[in-house]
Structures are given as C-alpha cells and as structure tokens.
C-alpha atoms as a PDB file:
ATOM      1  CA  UNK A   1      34.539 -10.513 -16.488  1.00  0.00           C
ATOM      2  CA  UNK A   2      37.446 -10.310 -14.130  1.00  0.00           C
ATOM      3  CA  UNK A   3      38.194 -13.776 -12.036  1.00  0.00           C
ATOM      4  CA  UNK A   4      37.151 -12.012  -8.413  1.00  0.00           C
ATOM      5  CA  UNK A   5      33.936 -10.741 -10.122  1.00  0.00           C
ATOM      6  CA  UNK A   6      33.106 -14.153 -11.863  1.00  0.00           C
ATOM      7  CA  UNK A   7      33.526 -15.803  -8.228  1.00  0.00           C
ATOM      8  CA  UNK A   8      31.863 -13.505  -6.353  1.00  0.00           C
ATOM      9  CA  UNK A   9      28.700 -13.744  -8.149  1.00  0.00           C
ATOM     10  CA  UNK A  10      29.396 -17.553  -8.866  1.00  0.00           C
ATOM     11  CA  UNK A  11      29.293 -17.913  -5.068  1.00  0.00           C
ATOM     12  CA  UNK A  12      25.927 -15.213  -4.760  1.00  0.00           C
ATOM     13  CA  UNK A  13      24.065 -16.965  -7.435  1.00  0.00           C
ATOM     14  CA  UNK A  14      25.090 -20.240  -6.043  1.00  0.00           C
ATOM     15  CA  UNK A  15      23.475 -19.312  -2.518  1.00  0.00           C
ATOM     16  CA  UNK A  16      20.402 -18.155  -4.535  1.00  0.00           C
ATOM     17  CA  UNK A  17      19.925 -20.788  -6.040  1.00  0.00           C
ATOM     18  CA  UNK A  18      19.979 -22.696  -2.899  1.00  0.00           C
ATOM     19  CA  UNK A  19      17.733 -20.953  -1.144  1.00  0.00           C
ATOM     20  CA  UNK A  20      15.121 -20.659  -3.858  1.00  0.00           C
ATOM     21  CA  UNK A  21      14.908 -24.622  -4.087  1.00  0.00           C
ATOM     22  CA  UNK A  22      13.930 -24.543  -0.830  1.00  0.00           C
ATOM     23  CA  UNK A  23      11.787 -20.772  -0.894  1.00  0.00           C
ATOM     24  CA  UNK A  24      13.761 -20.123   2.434  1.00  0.00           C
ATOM     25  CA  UNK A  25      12.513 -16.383   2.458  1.00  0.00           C
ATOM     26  CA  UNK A  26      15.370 -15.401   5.483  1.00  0.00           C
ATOM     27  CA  UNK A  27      18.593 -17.253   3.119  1.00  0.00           C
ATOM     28  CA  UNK A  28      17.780 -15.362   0.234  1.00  0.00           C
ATOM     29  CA  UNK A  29      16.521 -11.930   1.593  1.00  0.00           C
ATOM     30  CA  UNK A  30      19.920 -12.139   3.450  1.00  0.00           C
ATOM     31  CA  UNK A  31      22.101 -11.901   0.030  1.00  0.00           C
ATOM     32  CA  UNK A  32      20.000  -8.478  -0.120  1.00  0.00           C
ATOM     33  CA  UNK A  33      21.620  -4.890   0.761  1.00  0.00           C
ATOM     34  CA  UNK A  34      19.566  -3.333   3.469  1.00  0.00           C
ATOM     35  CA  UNK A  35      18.769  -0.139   0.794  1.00  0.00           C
ATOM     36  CA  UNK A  36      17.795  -3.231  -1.893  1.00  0.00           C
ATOM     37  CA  UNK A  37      15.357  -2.308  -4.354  1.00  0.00           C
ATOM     38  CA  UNK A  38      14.002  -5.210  -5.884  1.00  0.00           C
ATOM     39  CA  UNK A  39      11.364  -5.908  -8.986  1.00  0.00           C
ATOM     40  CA  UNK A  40      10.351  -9.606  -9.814  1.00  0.00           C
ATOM     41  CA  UNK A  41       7.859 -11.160 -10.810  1.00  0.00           C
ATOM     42  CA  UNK A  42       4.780  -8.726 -10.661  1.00  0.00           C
ATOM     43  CA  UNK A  43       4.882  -4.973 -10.561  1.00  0.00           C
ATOM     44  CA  UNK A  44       5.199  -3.961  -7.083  1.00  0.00           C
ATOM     45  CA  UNK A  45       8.574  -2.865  -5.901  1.00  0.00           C
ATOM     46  CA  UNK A  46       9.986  -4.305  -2.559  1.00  0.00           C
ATOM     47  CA  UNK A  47      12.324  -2.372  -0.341  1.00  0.00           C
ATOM     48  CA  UNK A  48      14.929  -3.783   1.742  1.00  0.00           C
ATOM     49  CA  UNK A  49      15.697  -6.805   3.174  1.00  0.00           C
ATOM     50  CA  UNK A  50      12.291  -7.333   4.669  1.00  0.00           C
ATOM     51  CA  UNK A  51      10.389  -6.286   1.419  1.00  0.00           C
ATOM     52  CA  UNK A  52      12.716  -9.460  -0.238  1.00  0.00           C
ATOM     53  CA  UNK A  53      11.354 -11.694   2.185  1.00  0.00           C
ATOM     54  CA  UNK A  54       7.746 -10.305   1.882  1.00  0.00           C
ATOM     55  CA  UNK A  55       8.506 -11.296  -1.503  1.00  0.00           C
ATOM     56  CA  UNK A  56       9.236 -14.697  -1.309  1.00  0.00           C
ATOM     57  CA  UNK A  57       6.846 -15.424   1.458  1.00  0.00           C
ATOM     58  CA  UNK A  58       4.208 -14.222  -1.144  1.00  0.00           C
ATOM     59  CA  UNK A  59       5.239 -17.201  -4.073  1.00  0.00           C
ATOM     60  CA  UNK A  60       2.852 -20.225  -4.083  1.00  0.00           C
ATOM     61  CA  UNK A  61       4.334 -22.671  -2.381  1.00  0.00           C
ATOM     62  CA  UNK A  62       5.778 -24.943  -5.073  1.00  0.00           C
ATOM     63  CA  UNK A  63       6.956 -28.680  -4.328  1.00  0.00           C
ATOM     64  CA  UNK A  64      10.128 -28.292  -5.773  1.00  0.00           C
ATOM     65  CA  UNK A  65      11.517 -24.768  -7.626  1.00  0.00           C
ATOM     66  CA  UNK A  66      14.197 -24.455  -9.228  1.00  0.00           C
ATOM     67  CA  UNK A  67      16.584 -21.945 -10.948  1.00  0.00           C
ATOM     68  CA  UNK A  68      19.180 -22.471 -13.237  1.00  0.00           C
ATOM     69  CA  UNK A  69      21.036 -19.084 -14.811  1.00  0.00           C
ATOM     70  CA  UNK A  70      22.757 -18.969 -17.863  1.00  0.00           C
ATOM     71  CA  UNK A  71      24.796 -16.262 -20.071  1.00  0.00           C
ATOM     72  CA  UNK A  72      26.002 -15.298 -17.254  1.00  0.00           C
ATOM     73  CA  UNK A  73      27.951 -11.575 -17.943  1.00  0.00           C
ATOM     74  CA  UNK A  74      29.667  -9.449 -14.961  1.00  0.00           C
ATOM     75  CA  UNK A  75      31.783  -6.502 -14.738  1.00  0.00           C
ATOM     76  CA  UNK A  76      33.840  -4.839 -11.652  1.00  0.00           C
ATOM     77  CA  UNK A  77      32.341  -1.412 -11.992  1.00  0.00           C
ATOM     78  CA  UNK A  78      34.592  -0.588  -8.966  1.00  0.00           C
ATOM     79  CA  UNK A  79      36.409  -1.834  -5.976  1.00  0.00           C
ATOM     80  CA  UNK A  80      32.899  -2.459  -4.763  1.00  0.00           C
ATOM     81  CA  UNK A  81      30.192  -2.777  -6.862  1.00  0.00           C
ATOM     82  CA  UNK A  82      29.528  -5.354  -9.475  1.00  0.00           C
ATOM     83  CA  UNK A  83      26.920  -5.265 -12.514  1.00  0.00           C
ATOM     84  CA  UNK A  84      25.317  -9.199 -13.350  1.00  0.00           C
ATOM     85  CA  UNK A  85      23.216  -9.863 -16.076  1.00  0.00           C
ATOM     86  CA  UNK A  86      21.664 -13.239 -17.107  1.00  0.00           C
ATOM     87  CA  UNK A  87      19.200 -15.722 -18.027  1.00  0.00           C
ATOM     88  CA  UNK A  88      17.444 -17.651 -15.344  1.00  0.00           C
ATOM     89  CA  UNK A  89      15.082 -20.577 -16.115  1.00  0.00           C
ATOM     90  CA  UNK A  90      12.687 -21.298 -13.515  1.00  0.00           C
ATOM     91  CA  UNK A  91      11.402 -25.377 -13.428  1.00  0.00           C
ATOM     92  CA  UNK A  92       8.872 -25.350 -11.014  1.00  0.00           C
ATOM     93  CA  UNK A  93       8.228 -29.139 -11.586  1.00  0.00           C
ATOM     94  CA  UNK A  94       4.917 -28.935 -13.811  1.00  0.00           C
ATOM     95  CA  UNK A  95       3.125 -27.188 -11.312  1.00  0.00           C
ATOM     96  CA  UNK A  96       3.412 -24.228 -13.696  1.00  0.00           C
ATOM     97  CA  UNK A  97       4.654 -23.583 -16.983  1.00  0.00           C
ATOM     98  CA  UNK A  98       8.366 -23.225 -16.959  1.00  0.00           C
ATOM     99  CA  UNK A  99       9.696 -19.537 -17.072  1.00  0.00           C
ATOM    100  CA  UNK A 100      12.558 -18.039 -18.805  1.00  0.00           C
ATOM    101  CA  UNK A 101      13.620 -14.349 -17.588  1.00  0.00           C
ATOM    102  CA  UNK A 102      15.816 -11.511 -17.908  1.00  0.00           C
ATOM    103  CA  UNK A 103      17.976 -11.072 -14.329  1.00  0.00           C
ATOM    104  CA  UNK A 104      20.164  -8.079 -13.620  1.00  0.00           C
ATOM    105  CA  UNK A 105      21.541  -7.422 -10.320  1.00  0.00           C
ATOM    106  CA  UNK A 106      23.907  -4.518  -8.832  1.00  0.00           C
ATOM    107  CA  UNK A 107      25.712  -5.795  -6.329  1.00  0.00           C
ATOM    108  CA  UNK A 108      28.010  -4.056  -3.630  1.00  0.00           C
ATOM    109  CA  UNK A 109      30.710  -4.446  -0.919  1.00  0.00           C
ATOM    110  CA  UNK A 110      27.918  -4.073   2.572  1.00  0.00           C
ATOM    111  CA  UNK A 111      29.398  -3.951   5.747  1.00  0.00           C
ATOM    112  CA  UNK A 112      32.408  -5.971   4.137  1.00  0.00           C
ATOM    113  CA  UNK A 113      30.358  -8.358   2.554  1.00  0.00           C
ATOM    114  CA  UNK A 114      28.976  -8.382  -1.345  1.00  0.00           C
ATOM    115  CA  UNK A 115      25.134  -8.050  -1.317  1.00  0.00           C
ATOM    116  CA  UNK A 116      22.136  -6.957  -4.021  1.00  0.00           C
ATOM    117  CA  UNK A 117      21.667  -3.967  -3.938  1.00  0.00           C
ATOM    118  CA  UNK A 118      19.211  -3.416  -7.021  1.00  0.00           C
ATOM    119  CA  UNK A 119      17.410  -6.778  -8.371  1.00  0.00           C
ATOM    120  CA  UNK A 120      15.286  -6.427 -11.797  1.00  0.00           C
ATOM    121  CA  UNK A 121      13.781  -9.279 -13.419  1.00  0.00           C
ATOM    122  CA  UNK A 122      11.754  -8.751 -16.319  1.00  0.00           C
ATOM    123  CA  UNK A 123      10.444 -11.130 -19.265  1.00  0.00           C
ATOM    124  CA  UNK A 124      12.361 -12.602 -22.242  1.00  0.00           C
ATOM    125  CA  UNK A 125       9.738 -12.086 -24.390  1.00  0.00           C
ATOM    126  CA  UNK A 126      10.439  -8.691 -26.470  1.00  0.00           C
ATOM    127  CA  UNK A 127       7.735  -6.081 -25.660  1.00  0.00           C
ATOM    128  CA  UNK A 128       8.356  -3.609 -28.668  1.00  0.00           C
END
C-alpha cells in the first residue's frame, strides 16, 4: 500500500468511523460518490448519496455503535481510484450480538475530493 493511499483511506475510514458512532446519516452519506453503489447489511442495493443516507436512516437506533476495521489492505489502482479491503467489527454495546464483516470499498478522486464510489459488505462467515 503506497503512503498517499494508506492516508487517504486512514483519513476516509477515520471520518466513517466517526460518523457511524453517532449514525449521522448526512456525515457519512457525504464520504459517498454521487454514482455510489452501495450493499450492506441486507440485500437491497442503495444508489447515490441519498440511497446511503436512506441507508443509515433505516438502522435501529443503537445507544452507542461502533466500528473498528482491521487488516486493513489498499492499492493505488490509478492517479484516482483506490481499492480497500478489510475487516470491520461492529460493537453495538449488547444491544445486539457483535458483528464481524467483510468491507471493500472503491474509492475515487470526485470533484477533487476522494469519495466511495462502490461499498460491499458481506459476512465473514464462508458460504461455500
């Protein structure tokens, strides 16, 4: 992972992060490209920035969530676009089991900023 691609998703993941802890819907749909496409945690895919925020808007609203990623792997695919893969951990303070899941993002250079363009989470557990 190059040293501008480890900060720049450092910094994404960081504002992620953030924003989940607090389920601030507008924060995190902003990290989003406008074209986003973006599967989480049930089947349906959202579009956009305002399908993101339909998104979170949707989550039960739990006291305190949080995310913590780990094996965090990125690559400079180009000048601007960035592949992320890792594994986030979701504590959503015993109001549900914890959950462990697969993250991959594409990100890109938007209108001179780096945003999300594709977002798939999926489970750890092996399906095959």
């Amino acid at each position: 992972m190059s040293s501008e691609a480890d900060a720049i998703v450092s910094a994404i993941i960081a504002k992620w992060c953030a924003g989940f802890a607090t389920l601030d819907a507008a924060a995190l749909s902003a990290l989003y490209s406008k074209n986003a496409f973006f599967f989480g945690s049930n089947p349906r895919l959202y579009r956009g920035r305002d399908g993101v925020a339909d998104y979170f808007n949707g989550l039960p609203r739990w006291r305190k969530p949080s995310a913590v990623f780990s094996d965090v792997s990125a690559a400079q695919v180009s000048s601007d676009l960035i592949n992320m893969a890792a594994t986030i951990s979701f504590d959503l303070a015993g109001e549900r089991d914890d959950l462990v899941v697969k993250m991959s993002w594409v990100i890109i250079r938007e209108d001179g900023d780096w945003k999300i363009v594709n977002h798939h989470a999926s489970a750890q557990a092996p399906l095959i």
